[in-house]
Protein backbone atom coordinates (compact mmCIF):
# COMPACT_ATOMS: atom_id res chain seq x y z
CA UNK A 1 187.07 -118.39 -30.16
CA UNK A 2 189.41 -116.17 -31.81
CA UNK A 3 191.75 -119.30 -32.34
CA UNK A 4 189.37 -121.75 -33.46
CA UNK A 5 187.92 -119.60 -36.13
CA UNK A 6 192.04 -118.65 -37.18
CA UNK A 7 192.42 -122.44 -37.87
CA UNK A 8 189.38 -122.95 -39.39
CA UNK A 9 190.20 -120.25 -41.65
CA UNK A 10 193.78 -121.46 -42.50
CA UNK A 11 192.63 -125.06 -43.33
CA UNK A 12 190.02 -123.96 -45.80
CA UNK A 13 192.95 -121.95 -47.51
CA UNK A 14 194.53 -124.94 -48.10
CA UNK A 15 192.23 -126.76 -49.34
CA UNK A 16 190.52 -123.64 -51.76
CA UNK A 17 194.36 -123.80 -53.12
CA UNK A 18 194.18 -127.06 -53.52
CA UNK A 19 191.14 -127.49 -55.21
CA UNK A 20 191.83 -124.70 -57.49
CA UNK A 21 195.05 -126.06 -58.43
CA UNK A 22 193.04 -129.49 -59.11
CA UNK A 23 190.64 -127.82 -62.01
CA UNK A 24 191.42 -127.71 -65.44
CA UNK A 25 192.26 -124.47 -66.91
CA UNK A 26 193.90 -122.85 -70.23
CA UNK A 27 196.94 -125.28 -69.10
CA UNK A 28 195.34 -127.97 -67.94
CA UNK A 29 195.76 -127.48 -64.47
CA UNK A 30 197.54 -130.30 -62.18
CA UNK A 31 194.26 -132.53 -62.80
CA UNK A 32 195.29 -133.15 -66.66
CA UNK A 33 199.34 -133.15 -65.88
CA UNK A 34 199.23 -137.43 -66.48
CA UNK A 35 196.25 -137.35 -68.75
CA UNK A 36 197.43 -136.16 -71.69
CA UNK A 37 194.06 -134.28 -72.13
CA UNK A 38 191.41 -136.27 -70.07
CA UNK A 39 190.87 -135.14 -66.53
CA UNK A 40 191.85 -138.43 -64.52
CA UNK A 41 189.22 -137.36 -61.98
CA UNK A 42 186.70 -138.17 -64.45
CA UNK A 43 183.76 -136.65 -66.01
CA UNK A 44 181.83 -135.16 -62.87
CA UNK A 45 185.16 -133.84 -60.94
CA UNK A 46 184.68 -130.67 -62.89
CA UNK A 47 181.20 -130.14 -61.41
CA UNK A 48 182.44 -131.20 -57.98
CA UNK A 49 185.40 -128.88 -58.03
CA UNK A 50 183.54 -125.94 -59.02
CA UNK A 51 180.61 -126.35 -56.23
CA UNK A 52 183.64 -127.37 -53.15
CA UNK A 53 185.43 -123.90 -54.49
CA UNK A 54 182.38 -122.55 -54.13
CA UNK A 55 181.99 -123.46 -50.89
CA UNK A 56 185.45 -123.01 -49.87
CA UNK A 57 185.11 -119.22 -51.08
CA UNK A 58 182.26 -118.73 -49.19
CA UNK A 59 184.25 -120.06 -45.93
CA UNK A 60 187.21 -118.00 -46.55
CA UNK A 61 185.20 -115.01 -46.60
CA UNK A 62 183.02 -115.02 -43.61
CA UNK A 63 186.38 -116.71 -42.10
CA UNK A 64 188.03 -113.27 -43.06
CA UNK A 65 185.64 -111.00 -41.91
CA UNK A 66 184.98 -112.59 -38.61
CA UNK A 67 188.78 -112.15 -37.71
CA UNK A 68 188.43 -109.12 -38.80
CA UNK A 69 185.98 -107.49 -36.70
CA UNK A 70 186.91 -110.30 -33.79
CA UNK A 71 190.46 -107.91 -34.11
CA UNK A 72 188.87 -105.11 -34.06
CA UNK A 73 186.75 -105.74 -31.01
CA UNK A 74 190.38 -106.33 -28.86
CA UNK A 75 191.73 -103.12 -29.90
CA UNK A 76 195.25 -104.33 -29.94
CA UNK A 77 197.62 -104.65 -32.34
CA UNK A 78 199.56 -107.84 -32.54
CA UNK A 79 202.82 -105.44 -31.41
CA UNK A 80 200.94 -104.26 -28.64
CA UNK A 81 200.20 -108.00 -27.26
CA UNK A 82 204.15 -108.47 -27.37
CA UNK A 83 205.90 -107.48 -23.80
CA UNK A 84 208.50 -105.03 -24.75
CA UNK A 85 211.76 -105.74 -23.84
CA UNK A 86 213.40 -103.23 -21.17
CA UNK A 87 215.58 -101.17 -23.14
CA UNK A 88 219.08 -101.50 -21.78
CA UNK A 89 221.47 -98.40 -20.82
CA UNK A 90 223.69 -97.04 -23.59
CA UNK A 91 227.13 -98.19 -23.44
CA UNK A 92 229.85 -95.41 -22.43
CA UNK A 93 231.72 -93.47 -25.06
CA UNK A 94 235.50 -93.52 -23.74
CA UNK A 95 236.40 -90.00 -25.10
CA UNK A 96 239.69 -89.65 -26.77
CA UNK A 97 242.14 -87.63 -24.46
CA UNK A 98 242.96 -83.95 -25.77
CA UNK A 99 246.45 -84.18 -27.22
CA UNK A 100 248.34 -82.26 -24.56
CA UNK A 101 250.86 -80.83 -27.73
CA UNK A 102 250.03 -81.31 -31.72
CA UNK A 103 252.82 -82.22 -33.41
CA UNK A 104 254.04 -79.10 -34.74
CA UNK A 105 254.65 -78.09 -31.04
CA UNK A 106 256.34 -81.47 -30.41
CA UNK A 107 258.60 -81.22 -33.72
CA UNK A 108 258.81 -78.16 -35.09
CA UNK A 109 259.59 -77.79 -38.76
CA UNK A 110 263.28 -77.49 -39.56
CA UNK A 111 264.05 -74.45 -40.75
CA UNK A 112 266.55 -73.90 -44.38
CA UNK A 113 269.06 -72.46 -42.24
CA UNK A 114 269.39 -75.48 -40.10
CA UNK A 115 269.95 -77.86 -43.06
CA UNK A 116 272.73 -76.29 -44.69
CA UNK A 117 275.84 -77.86 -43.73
């Protein structure tokens, strides 16, 4: 059910942006693109396209509200519906090994004595 009334529901979006796109507007719309002025759909296409985005309208929203409350009704979230993947074990941190001398240990600074030939 839930399905059928999603496709329903996407098909009349296409074809309310269609026909909207079709009627003549401050620009013209796409309807008057070749005309130069006159609608090429003729004299009753503007009373045709109002009353089918009329209808359209309509569809689209008691196509809207039924998925709404049909989505409400199954109490899931669309995240919810999706298995979750196991989450896998975090990899092992290799620690660095403690430095068994720093390096003033190792090589001690020279001292001025030392230097003086």
């Amino acid at each position: 059910m839930y399905t059928v009334i999603l496709i329903i529901h996407l098909s009349v979006s296409l074809i309310l942006i269609a026909v909207i796109l079709l009627q003549a507007g401050r620009g013209g719309g796409l309807a008057e693109i070749f005309g130069g002025g006159q609608s090429i759909l003729g004299t009753r296409a503007a009373t045709v396209l109002t009353k089918t985005t009329t209808a359209c309208a309509v569809m689209f929203l008691l196509t809207s509200l039924t998925l709404a409350i049909l989505s409400a009704r199954q109490g899931q979230s669309l995240m919810e519906r999706v298995p979750a993947a196991a989450p896998s074990a975090p990899a092992p941190t290799s620690q660095p090994a403690a430095l068994s001398a720093t390096t003033e240990e190792r090589d001690p600074p020279e001292s001025p004595a030392a230097s003086t030939p």
